[in-house]
N, C-alpha and C. Protein backbone atom coordinates (compact mmCIF):
# COMPACT_ATOMS: atom_id res chain seq x y z
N UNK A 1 349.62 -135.04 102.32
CA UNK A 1 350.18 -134.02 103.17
C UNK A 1 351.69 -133.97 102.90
N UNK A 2 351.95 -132.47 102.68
CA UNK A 2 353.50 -132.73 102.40
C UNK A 2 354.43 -132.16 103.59
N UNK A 3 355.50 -132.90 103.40
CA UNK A 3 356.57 -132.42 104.01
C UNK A 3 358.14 -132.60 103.80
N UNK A 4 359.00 -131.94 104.58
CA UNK A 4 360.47 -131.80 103.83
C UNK A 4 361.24 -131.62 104.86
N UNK A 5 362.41 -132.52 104.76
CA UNK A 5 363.17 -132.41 105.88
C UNK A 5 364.96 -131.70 105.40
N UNK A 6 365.89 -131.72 106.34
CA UNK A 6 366.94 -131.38 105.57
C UNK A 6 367.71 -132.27 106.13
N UNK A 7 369.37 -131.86 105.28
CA UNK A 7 369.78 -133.23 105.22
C UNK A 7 370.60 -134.17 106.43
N UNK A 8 370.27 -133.40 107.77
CA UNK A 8 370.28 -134.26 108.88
C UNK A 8 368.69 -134.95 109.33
N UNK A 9 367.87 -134.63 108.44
CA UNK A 9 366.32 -135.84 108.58
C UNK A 9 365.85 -134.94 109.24
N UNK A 10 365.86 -133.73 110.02
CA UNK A 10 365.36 -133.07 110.87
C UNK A 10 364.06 -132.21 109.69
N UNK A 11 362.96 -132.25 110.05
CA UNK A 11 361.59 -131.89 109.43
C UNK A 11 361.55 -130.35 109.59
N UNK A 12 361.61 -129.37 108.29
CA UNK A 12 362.00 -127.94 108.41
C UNK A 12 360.45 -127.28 107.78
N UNK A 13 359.53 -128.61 107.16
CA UNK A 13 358.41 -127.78 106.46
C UNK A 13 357.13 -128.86 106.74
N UNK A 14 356.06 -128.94 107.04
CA UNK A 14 354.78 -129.30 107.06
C UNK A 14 353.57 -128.56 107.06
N UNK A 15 352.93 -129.55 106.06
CA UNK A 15 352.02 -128.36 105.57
C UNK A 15 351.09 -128.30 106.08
N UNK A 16 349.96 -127.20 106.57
CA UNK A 16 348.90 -127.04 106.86
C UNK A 16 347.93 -127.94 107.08
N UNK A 17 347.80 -129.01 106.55
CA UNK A 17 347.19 -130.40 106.61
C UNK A 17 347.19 -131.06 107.42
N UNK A 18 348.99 -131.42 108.02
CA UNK A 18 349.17 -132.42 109.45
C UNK A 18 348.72 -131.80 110.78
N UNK A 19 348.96 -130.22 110.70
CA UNK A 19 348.65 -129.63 112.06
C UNK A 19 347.26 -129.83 111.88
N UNK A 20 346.59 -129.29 111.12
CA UNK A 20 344.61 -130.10 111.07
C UNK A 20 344.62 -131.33 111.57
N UNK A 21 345.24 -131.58 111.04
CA UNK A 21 345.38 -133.72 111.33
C UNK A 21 345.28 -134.13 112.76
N UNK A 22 346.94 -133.57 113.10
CA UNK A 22 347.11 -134.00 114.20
C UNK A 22 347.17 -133.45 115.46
N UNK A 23 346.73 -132.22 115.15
CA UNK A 23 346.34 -131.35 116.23
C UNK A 23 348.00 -130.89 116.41
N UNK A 24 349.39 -130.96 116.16
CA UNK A 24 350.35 -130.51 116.82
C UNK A 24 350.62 -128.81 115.92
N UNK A 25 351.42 -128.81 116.71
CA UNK A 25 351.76 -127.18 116.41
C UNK A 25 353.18 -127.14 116.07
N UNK A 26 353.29 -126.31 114.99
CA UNK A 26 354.83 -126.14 114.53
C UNK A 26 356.09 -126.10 115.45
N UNK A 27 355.91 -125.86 116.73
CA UNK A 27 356.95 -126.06 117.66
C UNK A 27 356.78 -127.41 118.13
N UNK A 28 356.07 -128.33 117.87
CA UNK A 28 356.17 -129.25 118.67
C UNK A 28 355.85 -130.33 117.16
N UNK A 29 356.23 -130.17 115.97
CA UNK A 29 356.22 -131.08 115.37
C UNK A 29 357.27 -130.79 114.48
N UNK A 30 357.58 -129.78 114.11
CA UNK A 30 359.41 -129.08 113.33
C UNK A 30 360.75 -130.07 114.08
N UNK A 31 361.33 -130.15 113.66
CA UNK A 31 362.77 -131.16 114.01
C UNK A 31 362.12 -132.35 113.79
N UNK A 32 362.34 -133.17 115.14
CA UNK A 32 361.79 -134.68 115.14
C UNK A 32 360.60 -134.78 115.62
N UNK A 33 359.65 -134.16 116.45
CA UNK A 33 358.61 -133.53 117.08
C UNK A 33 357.90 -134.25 116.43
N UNK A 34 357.39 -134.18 114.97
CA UNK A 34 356.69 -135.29 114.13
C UNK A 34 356.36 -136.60 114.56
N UNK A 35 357.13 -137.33 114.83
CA UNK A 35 356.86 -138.75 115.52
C UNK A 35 356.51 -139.14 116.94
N UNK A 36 355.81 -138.12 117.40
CA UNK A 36 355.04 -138.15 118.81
C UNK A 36 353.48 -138.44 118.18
N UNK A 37 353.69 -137.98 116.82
CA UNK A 37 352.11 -138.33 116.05
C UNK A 37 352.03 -139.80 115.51
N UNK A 38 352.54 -140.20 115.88
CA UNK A 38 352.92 -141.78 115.34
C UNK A 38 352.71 -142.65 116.61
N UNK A 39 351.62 -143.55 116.22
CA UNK A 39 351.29 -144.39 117.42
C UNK A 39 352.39 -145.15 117.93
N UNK A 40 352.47 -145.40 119.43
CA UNK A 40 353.49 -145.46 120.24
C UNK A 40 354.08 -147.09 119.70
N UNK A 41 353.38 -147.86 119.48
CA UNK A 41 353.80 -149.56 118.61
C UNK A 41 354.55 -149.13 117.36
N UNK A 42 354.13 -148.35 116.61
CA UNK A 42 354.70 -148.22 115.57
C UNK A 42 356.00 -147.11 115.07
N UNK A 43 356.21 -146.57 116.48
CA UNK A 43 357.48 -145.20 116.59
C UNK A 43 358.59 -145.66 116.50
N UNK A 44 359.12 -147.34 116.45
CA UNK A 44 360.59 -148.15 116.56
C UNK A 44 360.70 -148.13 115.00
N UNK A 45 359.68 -148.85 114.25
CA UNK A 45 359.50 -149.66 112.81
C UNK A 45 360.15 -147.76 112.23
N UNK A 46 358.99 -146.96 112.09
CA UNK A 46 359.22 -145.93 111.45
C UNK A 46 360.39 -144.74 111.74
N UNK A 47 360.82 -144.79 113.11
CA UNK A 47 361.86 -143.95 113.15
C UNK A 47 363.62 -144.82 112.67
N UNK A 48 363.36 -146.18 112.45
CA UNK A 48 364.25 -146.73 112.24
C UNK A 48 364.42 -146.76 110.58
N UNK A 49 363.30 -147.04 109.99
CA UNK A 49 363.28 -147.09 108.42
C UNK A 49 363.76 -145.74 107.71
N UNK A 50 363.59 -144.68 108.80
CA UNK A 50 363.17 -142.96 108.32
C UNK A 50 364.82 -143.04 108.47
N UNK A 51 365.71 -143.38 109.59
CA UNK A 51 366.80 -143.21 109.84
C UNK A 51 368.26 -143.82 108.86
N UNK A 52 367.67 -145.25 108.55
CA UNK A 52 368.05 -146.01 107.43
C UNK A 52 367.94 -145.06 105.99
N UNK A 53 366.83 -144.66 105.69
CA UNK A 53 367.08 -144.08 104.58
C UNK A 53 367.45 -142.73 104.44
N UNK A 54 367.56 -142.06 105.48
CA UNK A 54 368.55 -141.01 105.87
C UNK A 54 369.97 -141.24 105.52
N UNK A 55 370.16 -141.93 106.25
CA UNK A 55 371.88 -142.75 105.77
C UNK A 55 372.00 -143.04 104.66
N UNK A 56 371.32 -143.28 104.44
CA UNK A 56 371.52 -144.19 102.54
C UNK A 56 371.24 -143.14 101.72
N UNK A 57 370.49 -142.13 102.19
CA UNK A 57 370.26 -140.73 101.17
C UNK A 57 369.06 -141.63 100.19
N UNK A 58 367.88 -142.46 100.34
CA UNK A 58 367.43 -143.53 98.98
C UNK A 58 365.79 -143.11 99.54
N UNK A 59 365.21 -143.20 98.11
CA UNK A 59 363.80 -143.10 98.58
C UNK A 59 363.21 -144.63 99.40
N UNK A 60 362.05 -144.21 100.35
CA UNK A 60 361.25 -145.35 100.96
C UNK A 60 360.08 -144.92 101.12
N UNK A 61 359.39 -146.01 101.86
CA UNK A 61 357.89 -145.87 102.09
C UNK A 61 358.14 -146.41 103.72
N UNK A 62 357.00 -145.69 104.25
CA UNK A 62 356.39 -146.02 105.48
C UNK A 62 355.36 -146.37 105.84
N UNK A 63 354.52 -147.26 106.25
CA UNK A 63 353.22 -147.85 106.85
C UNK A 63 353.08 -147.50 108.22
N UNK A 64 352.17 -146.58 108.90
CA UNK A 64 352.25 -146.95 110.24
C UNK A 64 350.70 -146.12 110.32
N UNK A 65 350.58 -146.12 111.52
CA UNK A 65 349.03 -145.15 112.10
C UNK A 65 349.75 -143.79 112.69
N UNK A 66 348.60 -142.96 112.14
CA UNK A 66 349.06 -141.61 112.34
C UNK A 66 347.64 -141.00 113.57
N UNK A 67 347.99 -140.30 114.35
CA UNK A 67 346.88 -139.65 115.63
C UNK A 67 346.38 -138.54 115.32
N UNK A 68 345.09 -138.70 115.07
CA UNK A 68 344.55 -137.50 114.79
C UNK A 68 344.16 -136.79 116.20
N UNK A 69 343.66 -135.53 116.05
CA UNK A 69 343.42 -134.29 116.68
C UNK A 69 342.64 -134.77 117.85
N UNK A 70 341.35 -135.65 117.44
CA UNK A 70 340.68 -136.34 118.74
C UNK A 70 341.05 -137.90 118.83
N UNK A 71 342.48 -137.91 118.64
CA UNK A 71 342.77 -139.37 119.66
C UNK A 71 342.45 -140.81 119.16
N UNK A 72 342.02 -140.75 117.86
CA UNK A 72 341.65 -141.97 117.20
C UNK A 72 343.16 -141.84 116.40
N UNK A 73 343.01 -143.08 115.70
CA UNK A 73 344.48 -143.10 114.43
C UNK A 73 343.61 -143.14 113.04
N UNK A 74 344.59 -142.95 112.16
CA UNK A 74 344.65 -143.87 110.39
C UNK A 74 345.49 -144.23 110.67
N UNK A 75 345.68 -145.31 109.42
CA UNK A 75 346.74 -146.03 108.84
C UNK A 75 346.81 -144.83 107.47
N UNK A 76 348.49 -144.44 107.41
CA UNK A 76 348.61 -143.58 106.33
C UNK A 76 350.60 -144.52 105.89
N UNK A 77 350.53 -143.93 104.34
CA UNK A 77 351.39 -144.56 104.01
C UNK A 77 352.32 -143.29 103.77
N UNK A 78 353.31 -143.30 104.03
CA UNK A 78 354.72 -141.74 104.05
C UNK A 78 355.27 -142.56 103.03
N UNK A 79 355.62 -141.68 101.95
CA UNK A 79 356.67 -141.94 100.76
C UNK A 79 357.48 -140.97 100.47
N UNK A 80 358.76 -140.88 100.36
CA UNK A 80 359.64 -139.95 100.10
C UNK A 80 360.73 -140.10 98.78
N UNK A 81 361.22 -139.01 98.53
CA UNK A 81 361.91 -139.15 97.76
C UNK A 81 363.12 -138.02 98.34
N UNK A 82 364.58 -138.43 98.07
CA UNK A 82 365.84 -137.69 98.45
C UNK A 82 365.34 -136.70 97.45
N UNK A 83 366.15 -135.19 98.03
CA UNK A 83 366.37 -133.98 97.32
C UNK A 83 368.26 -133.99 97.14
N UNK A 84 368.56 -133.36 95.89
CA UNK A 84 369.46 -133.13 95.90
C UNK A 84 370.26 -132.12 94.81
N UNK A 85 371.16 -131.35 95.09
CA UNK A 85 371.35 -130.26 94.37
C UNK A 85 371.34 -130.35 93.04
N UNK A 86 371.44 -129.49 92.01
CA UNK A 86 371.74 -129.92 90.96
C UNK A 86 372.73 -129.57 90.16
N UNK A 87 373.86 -129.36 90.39
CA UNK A 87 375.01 -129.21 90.42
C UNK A 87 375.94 -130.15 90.67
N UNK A 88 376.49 -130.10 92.09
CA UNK A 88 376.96 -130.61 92.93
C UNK A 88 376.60 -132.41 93.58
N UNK A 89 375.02 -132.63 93.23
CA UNK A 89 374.65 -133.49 93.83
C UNK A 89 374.65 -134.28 94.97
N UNK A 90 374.67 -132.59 96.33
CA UNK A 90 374.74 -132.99 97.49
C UNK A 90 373.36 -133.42 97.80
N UNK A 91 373.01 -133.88 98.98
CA UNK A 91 372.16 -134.17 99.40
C UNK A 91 371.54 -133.23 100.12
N UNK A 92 370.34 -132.50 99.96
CA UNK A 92 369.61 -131.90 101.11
C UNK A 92 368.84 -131.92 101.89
N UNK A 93 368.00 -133.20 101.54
CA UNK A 93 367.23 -133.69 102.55
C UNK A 93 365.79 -134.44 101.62
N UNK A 94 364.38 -134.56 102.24
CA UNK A 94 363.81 -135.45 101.40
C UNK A 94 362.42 -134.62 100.98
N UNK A 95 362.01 -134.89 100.11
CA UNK A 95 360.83 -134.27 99.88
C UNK A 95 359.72 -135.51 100.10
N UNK A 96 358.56 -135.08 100.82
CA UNK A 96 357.49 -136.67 101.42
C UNK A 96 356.37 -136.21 101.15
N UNK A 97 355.46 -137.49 101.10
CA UNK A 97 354.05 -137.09 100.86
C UNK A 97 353.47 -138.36 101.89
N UNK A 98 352.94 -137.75 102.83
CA UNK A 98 351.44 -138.96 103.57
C UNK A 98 350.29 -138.63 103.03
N UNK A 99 349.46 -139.69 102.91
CA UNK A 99 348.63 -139.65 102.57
C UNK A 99 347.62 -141.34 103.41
N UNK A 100 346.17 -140.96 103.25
CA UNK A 100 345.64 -142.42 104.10
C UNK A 100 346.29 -143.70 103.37
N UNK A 101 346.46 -144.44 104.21
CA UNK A 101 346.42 -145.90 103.62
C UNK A 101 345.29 -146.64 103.01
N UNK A 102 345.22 -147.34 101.53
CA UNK A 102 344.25 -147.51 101.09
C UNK A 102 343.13 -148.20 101.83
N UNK A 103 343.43 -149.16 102.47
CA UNK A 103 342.82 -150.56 102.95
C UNK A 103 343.23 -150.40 104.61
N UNK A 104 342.94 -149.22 105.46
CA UNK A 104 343.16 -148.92 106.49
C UNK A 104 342.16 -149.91 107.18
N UNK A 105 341.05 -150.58 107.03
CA UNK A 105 340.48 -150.91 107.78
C UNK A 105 340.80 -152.45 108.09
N UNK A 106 341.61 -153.08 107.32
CA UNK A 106 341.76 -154.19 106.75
C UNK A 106 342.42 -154.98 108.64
N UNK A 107 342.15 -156.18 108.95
CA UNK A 107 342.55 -156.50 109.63
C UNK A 107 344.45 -156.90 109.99
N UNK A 108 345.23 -156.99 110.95
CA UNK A 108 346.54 -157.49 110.76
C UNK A 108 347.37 -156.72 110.52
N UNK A 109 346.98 -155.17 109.96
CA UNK A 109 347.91 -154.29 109.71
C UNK A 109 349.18 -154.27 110.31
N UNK A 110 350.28 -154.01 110.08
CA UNK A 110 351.50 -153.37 110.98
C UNK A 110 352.35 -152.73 110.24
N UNK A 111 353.18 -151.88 111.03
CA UNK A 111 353.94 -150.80 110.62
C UNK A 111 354.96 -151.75 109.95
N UNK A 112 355.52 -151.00 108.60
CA UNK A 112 356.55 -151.30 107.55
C UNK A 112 357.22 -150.50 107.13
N UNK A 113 358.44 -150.68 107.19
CA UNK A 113 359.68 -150.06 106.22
C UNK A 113 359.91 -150.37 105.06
N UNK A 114 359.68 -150.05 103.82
CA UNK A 114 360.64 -149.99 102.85
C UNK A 114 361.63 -149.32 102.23
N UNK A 115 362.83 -149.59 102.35
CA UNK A 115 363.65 -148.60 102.00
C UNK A 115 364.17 -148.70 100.47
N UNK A 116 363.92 -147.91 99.98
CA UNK A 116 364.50 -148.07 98.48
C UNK A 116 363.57 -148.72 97.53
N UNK A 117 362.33 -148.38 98.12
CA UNK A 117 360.89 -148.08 97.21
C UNK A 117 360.39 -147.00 97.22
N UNK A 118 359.54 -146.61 96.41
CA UNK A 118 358.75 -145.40 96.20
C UNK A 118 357.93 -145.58 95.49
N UNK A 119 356.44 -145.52 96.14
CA UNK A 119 355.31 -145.13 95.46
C UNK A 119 354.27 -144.60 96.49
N UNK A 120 354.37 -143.13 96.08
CA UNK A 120 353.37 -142.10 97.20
C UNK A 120 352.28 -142.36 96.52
N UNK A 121 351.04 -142.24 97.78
CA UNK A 121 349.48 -142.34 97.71
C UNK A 121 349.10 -141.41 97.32
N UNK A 122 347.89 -141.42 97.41
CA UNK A 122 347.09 -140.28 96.60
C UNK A 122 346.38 -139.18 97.57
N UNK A 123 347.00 -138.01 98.09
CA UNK A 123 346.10 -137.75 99.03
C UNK A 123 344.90 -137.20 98.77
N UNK A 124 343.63 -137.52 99.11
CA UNK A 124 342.33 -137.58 99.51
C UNK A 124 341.72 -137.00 100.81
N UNK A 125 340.49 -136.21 100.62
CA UNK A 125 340.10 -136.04 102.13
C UNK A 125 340.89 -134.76 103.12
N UNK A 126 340.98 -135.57 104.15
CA UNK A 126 341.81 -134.45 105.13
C UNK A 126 343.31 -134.90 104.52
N UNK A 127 343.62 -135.70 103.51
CA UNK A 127 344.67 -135.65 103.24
C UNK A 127 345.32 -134.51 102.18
N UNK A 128 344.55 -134.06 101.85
CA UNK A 128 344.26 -133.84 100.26
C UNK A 128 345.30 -132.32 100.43
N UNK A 129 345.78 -132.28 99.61
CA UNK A 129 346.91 -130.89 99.82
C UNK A 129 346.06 -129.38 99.48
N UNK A 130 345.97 -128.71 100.10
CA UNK A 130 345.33 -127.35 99.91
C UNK A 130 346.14 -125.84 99.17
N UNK A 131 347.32 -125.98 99.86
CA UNK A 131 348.19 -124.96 99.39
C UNK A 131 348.22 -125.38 97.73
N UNK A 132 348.70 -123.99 97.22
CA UNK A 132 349.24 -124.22 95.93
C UNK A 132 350.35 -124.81 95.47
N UNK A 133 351.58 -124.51 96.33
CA UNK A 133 352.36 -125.27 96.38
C UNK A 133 352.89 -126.66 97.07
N UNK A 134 352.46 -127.31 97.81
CA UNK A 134 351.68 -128.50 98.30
C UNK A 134 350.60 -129.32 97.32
N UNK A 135 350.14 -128.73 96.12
CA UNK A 135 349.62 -129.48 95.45
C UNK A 135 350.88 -129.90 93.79
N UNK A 136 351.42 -128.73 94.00
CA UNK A 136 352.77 -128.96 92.68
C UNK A 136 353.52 -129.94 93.14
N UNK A 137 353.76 -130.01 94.84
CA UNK A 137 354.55 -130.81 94.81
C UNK A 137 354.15 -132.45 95.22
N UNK A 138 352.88 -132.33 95.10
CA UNK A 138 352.07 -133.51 94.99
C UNK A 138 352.38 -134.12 93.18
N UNK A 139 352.02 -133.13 92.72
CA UNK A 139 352.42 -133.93 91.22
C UNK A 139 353.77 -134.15 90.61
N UNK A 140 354.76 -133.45 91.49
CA UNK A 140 355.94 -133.32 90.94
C UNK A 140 356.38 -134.62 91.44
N UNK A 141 356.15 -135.10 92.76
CA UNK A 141 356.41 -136.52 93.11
C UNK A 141 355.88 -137.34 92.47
N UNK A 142 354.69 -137.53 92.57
CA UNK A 142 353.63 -138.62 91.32
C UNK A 142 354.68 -138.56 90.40
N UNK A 143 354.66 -137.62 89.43
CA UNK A 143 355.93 -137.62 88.28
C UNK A 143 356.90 -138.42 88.50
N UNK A 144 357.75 -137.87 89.22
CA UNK A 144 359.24 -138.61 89.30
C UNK A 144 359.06 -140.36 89.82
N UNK A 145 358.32 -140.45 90.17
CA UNK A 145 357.77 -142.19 90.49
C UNK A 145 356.82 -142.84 89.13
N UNK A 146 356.49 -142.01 88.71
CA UNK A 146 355.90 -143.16 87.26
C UNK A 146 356.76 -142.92 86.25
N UNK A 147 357.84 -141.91 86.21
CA UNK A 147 358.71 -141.85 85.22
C UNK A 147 360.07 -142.52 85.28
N UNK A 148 360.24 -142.76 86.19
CA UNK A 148 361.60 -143.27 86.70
C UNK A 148 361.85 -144.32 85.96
N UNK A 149 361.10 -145.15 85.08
CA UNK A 149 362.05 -146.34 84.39
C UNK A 149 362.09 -145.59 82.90
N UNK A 150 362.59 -144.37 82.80
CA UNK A 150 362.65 -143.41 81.31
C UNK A 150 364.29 -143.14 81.38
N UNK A 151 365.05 -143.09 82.51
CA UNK A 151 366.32 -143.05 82.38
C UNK A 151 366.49 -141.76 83.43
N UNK A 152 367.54 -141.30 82.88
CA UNK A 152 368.34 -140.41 84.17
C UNK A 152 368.33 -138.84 83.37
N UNK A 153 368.05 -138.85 82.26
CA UNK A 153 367.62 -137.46 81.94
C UNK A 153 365.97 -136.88 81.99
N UNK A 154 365.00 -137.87 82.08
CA UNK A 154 363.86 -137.29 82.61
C UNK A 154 364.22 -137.44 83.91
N UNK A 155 364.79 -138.04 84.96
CA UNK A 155 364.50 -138.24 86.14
C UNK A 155 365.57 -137.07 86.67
N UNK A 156 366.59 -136.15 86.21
CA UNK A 156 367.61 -135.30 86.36
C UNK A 156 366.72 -134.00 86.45
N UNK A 157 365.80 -133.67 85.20
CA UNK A 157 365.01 -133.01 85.26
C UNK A 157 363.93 -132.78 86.08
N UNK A 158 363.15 -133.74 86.38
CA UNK A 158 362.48 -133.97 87.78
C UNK A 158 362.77 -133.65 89.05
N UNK A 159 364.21 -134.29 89.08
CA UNK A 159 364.78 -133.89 90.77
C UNK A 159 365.19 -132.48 90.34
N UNK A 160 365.38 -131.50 89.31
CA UNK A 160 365.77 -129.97 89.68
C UNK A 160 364.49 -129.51 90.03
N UNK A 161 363.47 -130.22 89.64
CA UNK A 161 362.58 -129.39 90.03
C UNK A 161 361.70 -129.50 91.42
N UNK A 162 362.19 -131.04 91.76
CA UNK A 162 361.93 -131.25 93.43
C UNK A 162 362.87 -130.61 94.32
N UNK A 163 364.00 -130.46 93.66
CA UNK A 163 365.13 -129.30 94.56
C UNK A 163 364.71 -128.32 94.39
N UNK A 164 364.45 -127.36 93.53
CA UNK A 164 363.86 -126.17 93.60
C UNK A 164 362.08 -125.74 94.18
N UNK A 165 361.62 -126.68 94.05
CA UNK A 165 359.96 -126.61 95.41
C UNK A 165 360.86 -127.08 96.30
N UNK A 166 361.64 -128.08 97.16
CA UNK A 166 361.92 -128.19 98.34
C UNK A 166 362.41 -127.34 99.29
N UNK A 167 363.19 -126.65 98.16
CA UNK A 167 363.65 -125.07 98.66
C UNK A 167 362.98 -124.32 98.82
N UNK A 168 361.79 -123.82 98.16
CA UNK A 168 360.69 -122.73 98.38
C UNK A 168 359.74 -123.46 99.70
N UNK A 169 359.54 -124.62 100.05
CA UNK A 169 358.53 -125.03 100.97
C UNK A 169 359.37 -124.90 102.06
N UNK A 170 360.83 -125.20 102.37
CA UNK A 170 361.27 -124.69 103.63
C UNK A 170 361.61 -123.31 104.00
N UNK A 171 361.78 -121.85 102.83
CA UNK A 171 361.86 -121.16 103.35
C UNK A 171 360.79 -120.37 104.67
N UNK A 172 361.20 -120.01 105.78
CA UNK A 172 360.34 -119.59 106.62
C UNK A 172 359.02 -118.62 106.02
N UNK A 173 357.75 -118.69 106.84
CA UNK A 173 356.85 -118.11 106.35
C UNK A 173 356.68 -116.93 106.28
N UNK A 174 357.79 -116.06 107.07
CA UNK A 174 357.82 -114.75 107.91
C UNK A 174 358.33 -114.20 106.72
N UNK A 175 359.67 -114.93 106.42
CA UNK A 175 360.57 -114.47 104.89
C UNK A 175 359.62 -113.95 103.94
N UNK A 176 358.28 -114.97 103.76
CA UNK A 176 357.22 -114.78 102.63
C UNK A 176 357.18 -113.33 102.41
N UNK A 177 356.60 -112.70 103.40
CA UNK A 177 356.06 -111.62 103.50
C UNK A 177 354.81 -111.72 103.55
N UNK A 178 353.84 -111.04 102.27
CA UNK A 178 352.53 -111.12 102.42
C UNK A 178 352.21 -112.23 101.34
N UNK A 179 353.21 -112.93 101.06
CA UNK A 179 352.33 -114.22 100.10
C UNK A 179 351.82 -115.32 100.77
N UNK A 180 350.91 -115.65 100.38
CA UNK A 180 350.01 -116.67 101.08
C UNK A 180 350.39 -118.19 100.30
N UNK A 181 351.18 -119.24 100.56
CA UNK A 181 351.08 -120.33 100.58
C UNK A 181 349.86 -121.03 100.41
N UNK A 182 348.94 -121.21 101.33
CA UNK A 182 347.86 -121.87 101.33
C UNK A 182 346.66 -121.36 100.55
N UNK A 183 346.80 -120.13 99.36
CA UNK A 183 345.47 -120.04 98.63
C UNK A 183 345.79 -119.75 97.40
C-alpha cells in the first residue's frame, strides 16, 4: 500500500488499499490521521521513529500492527524512502510502501524503528497495489533498495524518478479530471 507524505511528515496521498484496509476515510486519515490505524501499544514506537526520520530527512522501516476495517490487526512492515528534488536537493517529503509482515503470526512480536534502513515488503493480498500508479511506484522503490550499493548515479536517477511519481500521487484527485488512477 502506498503512500506519500510532504516535507513536514504530514500524509498528502494514500492509496485506495489502506481505506479498504482500514476502514478510514480520507478526512480522517490525510495529515497525521493515519496513526489512529496503528494499534494503541504501538502509536509511541512508530510515531517516534516516523518523526526521527523526518528530521534526519533518511530512509527507515517500521514494524507495528495495523487495524483493519473489522477490528482485528496485522503486523505490517512501513518502509520509506526520502523524496527529493532534483535540482536543488530539497527535501519533499517520503515516498512509503506497507505491506503485511512476513511472519505476522510469529509469537513476541513488537513494534520497531529503524531508522536509516530500507527494505520494503512485498505487497500481497489486500496489500497488493491496484492502481497503476501505485504499482510503478511499488517497483520504483524495490529498485532504488536493491540498487543502492551501484553508487550515486544509478541511485540519482532513481530518486528523479521517485520525485517525479511522488509528485503525480499527491496531486489532488479533483485536479485529475476524468483520469482514473486506480484502473
Amino acid at each position: 500500500m502506498m503512500w506519500v507524505t510532504d516535507h513536514r511528515g504530514y500524509c498528502t496521498y494514500l492509496c485506495q488499499e489502506w481505506y479498504d484496509l482500514t476502514g478510514q476515510k480520507p478526512a480522517e486519515a490525510i495529515g497525521t490521521g493515519w496513526i489512529e490505524a496503528v494499534h494503541p501499544e504501538d502509536r509511541a514506537v512508530v510515531a517516534n521513529g516516523f518523526s526521527e526520520a523526518c528530521r534526519r530527512q533518511i530512509k527507515f522501516m517500521l514494524r507495528y500492527r495495523l487495524k483493519r476495517s473489522d477490528g482485528t490487526y496485522v503486523w505490517v512492515l512501513d518502509a520509506a524512502s526520502p523524496s527529493f528534488t532534483p535540482l536543488t536537493h530539497d527535501f519533499v517529503g517520503f515516498l512509503g510502501l506497507v505491506s503485511r509482515y512476513e511472519d505476522d503470526e510469529a509469537q513476541g512480536l513488537t513494534a520497531k524503528a529503524e531508522i536509516g534502513n530500507f527494505k520494503p515488503g512485498r505487497g500481497q493480498d489486500e496489500f497488493a497495489p491496484r492502481g497503476k500508479l501505485d504499482i510503478a511506484a511499488d517497483h520504483i522503490i524495490a529498485a532504488r533498495a536493491l540498487t543502492v550499493e551501484y553508487g550515486s548515479e544509478v541511485a540519482a536517477s532513481i530518486d528523479n524518478a521517485l520525485y517525479a511519481l511522488t509528485q503525480t500521487l499527491r496531486l489532488d484527485r479533483s485536479e485529475m479530471g476524468s483520469r482514473d488512477l486506480h484502473h
